[in-house]
PDB file of N, CA and C in Angstrom:
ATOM      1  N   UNK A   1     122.875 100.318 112.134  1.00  0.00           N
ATOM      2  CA  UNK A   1     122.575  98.905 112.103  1.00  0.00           C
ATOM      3  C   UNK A   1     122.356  98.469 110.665  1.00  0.00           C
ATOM      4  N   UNK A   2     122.501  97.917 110.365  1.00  0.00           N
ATOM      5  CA  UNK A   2     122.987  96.461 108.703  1.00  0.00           C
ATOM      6  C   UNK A   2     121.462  96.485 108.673  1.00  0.00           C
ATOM      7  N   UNK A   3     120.977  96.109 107.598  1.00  0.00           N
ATOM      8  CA  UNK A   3     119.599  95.891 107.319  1.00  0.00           C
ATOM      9  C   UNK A   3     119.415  94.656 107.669  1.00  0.00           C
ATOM     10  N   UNK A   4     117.956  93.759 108.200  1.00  0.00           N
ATOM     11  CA  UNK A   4     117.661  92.644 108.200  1.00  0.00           C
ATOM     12  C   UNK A   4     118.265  92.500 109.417  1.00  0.00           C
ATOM     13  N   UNK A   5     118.886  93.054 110.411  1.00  0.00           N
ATOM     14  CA  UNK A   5     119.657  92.856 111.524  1.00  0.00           C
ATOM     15  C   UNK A   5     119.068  92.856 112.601  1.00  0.00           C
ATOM     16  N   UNK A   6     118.861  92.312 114.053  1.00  0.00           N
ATOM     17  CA  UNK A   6     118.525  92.267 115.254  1.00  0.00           C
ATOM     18  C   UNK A   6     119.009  92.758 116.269  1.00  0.00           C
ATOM     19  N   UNK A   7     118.947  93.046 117.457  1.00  0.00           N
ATOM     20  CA  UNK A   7     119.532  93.759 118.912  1.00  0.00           C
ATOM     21  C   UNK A   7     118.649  93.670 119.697  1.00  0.00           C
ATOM     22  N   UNK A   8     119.231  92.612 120.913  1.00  0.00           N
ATOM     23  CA  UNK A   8     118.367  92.540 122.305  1.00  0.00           C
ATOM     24  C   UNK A   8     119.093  93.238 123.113  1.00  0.00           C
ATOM     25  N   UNK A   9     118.759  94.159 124.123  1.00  0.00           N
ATOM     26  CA  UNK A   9     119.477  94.717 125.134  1.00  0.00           C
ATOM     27  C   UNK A   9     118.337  94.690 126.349  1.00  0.00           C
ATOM     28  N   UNK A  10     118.816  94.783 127.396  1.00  0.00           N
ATOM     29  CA  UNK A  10     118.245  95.372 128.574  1.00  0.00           C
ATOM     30  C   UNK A  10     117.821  97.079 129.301  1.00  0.00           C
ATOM     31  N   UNK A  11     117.174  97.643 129.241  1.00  0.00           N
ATOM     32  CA  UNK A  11     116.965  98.690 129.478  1.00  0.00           C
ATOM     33  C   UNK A  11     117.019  98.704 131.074  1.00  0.00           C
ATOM     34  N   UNK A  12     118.232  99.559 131.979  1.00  0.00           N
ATOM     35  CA  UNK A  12     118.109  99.310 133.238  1.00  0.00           C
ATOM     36  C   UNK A  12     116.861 100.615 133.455  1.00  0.00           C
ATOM     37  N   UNK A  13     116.135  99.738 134.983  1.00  0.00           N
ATOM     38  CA  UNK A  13     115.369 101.269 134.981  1.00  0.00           C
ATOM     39  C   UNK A  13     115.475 102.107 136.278  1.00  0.00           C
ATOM     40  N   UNK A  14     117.190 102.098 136.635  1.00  0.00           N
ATOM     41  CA  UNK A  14     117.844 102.638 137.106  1.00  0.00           C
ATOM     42  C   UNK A  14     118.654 104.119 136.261  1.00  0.00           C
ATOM     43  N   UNK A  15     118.767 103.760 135.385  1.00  0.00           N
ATOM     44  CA  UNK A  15     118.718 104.970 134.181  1.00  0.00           C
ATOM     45  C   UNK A  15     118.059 105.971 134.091  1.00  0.00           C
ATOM     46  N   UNK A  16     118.210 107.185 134.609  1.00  0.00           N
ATOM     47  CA  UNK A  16     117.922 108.783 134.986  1.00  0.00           C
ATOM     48  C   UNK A  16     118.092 108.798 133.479  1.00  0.00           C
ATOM     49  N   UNK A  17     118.815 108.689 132.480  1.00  0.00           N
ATOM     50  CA  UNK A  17     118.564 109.669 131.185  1.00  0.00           C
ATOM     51  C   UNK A  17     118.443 108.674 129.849  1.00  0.00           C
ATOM     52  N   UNK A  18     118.515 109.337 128.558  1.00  0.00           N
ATOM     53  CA  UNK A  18     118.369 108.517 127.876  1.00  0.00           C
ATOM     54  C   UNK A  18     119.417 107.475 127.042  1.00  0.00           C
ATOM     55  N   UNK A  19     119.190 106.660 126.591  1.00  0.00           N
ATOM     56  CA  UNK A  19     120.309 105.437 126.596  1.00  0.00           C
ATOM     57  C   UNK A  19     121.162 106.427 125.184  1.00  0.00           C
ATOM     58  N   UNK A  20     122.492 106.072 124.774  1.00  0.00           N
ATOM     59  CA  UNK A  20     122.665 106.609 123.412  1.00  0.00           C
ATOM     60  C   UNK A  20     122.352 106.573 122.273  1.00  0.00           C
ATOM     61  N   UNK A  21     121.991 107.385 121.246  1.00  0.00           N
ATOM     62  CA  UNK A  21     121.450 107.025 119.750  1.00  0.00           C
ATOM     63  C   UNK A  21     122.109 105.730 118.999  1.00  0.00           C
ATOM     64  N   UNK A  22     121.074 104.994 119.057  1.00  0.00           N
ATOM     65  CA  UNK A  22     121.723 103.884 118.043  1.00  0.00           C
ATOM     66  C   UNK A  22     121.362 104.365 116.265  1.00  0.00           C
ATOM     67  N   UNK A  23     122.047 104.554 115.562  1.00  0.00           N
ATOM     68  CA  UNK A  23     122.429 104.818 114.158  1.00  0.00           C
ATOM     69  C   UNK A  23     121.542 103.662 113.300  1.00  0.00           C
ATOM     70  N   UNK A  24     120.419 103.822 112.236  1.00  0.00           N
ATOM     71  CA  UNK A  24     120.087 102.987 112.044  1.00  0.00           C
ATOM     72  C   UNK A  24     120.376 103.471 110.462  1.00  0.00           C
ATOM     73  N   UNK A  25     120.589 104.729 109.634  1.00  0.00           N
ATOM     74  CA  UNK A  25     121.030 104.476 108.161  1.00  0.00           C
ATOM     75  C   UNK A  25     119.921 105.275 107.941  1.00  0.00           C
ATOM     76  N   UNK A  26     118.885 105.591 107.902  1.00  0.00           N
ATOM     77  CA  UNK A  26     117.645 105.729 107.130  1.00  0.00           C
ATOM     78  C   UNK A  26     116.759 104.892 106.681  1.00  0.00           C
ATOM     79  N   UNK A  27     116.117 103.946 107.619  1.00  0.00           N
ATOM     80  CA  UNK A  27     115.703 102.589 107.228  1.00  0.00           C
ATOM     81  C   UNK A  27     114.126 102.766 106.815  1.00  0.00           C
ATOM     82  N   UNK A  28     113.899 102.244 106.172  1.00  0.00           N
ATOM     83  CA  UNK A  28     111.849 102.113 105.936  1.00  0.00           C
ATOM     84  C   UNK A  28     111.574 101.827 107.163  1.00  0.00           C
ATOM     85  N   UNK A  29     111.642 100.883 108.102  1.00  0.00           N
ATOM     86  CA  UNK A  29     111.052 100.345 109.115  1.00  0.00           C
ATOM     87  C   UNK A  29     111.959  99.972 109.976  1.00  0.00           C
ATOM     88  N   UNK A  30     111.113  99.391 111.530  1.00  0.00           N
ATOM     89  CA  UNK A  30     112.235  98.754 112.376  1.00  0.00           C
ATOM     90  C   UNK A  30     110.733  98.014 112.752  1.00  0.00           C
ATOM     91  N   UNK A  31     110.940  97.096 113.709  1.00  0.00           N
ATOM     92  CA  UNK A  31     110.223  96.566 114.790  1.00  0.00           C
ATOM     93  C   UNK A  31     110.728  96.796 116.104  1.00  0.00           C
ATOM     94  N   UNK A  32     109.736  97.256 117.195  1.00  0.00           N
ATOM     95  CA  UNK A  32     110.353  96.669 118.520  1.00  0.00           C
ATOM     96  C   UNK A  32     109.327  96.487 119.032  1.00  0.00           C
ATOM     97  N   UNK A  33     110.184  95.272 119.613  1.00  0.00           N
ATOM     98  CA  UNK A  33     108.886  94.667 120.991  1.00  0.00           C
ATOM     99  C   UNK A  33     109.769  95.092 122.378  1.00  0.00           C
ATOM    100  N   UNK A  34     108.873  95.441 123.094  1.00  0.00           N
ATOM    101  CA  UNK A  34     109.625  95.365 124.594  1.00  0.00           C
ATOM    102  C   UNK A  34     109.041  94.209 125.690  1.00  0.00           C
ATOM    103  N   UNK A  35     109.356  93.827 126.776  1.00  0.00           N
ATOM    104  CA  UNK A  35     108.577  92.884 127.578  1.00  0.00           C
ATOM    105  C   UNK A  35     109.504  93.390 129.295  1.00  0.00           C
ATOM    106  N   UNK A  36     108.429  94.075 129.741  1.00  0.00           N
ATOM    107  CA  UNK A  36     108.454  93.835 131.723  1.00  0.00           C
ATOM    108  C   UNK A  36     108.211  95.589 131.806  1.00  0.00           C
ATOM    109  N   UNK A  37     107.631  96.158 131.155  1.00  0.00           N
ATOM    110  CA  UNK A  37     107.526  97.338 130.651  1.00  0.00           C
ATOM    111  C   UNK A  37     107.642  98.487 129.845  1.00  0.00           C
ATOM    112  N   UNK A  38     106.917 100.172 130.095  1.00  0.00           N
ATOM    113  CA  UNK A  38     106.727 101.130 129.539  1.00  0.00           C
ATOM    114  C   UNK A  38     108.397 101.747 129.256  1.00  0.00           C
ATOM    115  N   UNK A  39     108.416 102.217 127.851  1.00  0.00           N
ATOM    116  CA  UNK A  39     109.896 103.089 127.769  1.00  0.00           C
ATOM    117  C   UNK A  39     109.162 104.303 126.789  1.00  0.00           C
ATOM    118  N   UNK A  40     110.061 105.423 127.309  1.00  0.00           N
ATOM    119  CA  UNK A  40     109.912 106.504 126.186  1.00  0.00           C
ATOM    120  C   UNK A  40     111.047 106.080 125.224  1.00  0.00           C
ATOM    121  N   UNK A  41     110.327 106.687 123.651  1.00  0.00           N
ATOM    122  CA  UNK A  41     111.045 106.189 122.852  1.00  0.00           C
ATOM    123  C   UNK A  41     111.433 107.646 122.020  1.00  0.00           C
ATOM    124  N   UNK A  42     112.313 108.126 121.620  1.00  0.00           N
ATOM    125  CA  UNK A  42     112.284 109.272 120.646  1.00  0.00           C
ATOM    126  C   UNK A  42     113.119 108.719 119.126  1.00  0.00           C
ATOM    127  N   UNK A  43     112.758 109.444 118.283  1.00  0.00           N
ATOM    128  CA  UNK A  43     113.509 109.314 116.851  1.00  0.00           C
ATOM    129  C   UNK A  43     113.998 110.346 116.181  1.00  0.00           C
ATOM    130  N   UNK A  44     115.230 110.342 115.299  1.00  0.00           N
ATOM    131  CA  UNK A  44     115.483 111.204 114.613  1.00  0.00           C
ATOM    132  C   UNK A  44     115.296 110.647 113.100  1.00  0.00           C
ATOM    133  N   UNK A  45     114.503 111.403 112.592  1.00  0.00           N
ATOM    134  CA  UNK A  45     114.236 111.218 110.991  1.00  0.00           C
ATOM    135  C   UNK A  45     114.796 111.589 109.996  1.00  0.00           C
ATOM    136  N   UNK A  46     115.138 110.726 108.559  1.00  0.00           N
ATOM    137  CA  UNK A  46     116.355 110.727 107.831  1.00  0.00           C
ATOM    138  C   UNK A  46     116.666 112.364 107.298  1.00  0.00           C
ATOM    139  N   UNK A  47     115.221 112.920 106.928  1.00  0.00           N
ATOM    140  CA  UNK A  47     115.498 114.450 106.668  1.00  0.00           C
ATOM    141  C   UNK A  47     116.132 115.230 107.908  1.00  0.00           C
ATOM    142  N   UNK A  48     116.377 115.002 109.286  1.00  0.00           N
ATOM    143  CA  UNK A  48     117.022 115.390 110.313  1.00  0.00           C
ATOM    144  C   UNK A  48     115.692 116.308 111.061  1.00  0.00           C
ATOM    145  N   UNK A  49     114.521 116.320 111.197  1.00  0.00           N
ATOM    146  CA  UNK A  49     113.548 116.469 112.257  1.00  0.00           C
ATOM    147  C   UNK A  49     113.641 115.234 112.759  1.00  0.00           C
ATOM    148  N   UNK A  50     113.730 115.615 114.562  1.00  0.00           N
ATOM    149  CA  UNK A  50     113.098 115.110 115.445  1.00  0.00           C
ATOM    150  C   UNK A  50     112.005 114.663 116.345  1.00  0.00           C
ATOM    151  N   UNK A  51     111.802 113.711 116.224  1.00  0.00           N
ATOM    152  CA  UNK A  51     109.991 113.582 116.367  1.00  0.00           C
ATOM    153  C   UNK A  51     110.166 113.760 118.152  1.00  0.00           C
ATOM    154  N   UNK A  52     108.745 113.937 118.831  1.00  0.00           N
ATOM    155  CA  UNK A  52     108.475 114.072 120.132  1.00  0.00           C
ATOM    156  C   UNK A  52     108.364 112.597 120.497  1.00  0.00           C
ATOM    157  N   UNK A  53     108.751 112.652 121.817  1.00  0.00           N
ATOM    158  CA  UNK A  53     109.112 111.204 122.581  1.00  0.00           C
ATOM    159  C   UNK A  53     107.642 110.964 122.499  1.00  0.00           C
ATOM    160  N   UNK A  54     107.332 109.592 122.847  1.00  0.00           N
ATOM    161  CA  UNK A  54     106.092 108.531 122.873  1.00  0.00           C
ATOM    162  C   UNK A  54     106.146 106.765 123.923  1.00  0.00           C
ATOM    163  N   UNK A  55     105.411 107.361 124.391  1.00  0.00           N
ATOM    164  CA  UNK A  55     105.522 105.651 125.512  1.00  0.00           C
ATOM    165  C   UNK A  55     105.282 104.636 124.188  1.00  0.00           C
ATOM    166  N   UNK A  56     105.839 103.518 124.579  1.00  0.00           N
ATOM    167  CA  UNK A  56     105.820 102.766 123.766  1.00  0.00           C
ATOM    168  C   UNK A  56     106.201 101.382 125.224  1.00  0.00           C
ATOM    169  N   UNK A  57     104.884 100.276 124.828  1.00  0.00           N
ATOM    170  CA  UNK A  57     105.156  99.381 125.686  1.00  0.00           C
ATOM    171  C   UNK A  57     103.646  98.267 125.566  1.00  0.00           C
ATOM    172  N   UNK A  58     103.507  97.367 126.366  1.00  0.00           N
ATOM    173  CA  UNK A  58     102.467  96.263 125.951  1.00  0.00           C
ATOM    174  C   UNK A  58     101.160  97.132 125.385  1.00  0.00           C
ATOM    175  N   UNK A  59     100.657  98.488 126.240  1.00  0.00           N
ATOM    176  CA  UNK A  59      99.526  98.950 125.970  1.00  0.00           C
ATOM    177  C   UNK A  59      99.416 100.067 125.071  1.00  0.00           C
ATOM    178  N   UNK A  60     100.417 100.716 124.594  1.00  0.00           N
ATOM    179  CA  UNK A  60     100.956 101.427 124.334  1.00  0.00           C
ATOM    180  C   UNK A  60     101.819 101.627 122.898  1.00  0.00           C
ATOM    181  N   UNK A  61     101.729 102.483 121.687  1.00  0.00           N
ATOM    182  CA  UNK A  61     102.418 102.737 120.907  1.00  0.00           C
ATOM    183  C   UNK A  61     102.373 103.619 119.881  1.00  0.00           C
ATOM    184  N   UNK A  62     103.747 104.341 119.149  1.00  0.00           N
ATOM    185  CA  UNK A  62     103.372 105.317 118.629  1.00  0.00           C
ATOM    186  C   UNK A  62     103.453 105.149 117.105  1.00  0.00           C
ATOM    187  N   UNK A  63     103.585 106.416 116.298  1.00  0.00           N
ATOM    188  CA  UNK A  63     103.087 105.937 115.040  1.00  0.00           C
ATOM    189  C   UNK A  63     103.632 106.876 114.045  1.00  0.00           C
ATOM    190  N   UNK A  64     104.932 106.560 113.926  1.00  0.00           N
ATOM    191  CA  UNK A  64     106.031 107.355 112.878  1.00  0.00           C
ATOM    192  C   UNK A  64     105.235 107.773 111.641  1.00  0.00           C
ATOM    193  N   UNK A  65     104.587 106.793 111.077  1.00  0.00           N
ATOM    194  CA  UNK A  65     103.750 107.227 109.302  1.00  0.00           C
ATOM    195  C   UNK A  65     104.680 106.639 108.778  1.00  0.00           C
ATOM    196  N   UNK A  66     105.362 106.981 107.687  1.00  0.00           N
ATOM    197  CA  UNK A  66     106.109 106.453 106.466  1.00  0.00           C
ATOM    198  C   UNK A  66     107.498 107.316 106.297  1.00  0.00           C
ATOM    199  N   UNK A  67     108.110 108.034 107.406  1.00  0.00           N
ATOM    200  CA  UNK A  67     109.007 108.761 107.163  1.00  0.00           C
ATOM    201  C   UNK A  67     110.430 108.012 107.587  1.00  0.00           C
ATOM    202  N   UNK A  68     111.265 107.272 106.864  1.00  0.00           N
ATOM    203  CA  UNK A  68     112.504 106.919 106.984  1.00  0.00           C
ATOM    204  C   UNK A  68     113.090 107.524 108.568  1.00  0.00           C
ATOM    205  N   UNK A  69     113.889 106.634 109.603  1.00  0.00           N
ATOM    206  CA  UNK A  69     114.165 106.562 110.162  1.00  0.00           C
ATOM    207  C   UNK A  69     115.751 106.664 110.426  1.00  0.00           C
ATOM    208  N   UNK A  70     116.453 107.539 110.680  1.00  0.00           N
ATOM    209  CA  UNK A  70     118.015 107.642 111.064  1.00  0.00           C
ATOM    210  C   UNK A  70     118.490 107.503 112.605  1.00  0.00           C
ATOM    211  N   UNK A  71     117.600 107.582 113.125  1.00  0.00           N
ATOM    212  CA  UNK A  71     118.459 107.443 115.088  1.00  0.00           C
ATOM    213  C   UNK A  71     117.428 106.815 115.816  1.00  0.00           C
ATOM    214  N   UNK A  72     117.550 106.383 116.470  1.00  0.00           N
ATOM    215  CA  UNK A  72     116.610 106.029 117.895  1.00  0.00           C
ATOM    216  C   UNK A  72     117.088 105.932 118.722  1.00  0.00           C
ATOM    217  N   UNK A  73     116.219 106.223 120.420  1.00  0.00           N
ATOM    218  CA  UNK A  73     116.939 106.293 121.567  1.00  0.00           C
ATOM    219  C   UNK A  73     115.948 105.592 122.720  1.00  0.00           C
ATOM    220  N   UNK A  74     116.145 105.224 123.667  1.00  0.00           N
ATOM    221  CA  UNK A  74     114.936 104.757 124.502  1.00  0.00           C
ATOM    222  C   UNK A  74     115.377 105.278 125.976  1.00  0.00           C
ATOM    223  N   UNK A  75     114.630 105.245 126.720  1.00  0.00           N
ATOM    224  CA  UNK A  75     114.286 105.993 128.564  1.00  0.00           C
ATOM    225  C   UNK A  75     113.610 104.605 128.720  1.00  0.00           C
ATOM    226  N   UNK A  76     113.762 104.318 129.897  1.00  0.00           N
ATOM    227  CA  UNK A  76     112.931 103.249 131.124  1.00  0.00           C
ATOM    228  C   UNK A  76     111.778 104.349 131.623  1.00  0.00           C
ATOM    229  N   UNK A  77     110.817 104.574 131.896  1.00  0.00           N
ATOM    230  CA  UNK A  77     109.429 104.888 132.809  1.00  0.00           C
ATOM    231  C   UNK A  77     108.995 103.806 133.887  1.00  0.00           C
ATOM    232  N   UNK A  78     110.205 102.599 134.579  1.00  0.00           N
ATOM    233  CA  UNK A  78     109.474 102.227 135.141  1.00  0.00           C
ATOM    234  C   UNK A  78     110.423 101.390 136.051  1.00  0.00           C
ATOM    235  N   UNK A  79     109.979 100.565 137.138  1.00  0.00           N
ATOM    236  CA  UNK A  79     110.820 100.204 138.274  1.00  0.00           C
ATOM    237  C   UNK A  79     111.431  99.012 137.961  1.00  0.00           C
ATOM    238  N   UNK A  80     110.920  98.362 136.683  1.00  0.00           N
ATOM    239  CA  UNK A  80     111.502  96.854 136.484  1.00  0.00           C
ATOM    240  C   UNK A  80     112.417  96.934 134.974  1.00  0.00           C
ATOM    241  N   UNK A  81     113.629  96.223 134.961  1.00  0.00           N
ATOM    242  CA  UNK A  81     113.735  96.207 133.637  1.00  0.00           C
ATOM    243  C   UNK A  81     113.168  95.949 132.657  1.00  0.00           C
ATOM    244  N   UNK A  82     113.678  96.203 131.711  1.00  0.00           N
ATOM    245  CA  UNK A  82     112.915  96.471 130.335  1.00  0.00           C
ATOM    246  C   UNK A  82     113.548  95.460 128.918  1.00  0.00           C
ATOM    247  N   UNK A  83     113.143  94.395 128.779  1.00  0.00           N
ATOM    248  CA  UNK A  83     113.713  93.815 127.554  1.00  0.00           C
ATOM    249  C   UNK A  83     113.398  94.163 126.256  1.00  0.00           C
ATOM    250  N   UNK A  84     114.559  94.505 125.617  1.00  0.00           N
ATOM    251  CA  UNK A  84     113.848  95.464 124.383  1.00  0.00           C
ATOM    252  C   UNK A  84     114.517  94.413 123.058  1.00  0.00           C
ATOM    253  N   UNK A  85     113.816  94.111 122.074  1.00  0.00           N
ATOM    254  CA  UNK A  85     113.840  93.669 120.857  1.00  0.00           C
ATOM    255  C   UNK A  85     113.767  94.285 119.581  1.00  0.00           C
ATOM    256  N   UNK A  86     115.004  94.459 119.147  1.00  0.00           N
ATOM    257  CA  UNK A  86     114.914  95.501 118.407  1.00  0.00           C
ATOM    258  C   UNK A  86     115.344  94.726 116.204  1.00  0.00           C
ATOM    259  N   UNK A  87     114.858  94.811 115.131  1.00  0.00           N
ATOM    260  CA  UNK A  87     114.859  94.752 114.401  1.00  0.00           C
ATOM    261  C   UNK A  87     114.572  95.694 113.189  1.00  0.00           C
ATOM    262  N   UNK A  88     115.356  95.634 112.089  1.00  0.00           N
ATOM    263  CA  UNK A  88     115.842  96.702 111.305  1.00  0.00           C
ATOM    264  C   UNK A  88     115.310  96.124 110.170  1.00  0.00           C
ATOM    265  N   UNK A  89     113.961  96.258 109.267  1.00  0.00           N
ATOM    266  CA  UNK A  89     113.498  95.975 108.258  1.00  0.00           C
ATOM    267  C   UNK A  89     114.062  96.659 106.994  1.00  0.00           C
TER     268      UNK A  89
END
C-alpha cells in the first residue's frame, strides 16, 4: 500500500481462515479501526519476524512498539461482519 493511503473492506465472518497478506512496504505506522466486531490480527515485521496474533476490536488492542511494519493479515472471531478501516501513515 502507497503511503498516506486508505482501505475499507468487509471482513466476512463466515471466513474459517485468514484473509491474504496485504503488503504494506515497511511503514512506521498504520491505523485501524474496525466497527461490528473482534478480529485476530497478525503482522509481519520489516526485519521478517512474525509477531503473535492479537484480538484487536472496540475493547481490545495490541501494541507493535516502534518496529516497522511489512504484512498484515486479519481473521473474523465473530458471527457479524466486520468493517475494517485501514490507513497507512
Amino acid at each position: 500500500m502507497p503511503a498516506e493511503s486508505q482501505r475499507l473492506f468487509v471482513l466476512n465472518p463466515r471466513r474459517a481462515c485468514w484473509t491474504p497478506w496485504l503488503v504494506l512496504g515497511g511503514v512506521g505506522g498504520f491505523d485501524l479501526k474496525e466497527r461490528g466486531g473482534i478480529v485476530l490480527v497478525q503482522v509481519v515485521f520489516k526485519d521478517g519476524t512474525i509477531g503473535e496474533p492479537f484480538e484487536d476490536g472496540p475493547t481490545k488492542s495490541g501494541n507493535l512498539g516502534n518496529k516497522p511494519v511489512q504484512k498484515i493479515r486479519f481473521k473474523s472471531l465473530g458471527r457479524e461482519p466486520v468493517t475494517i478501516m485501514f490507513s497507512v501513515q
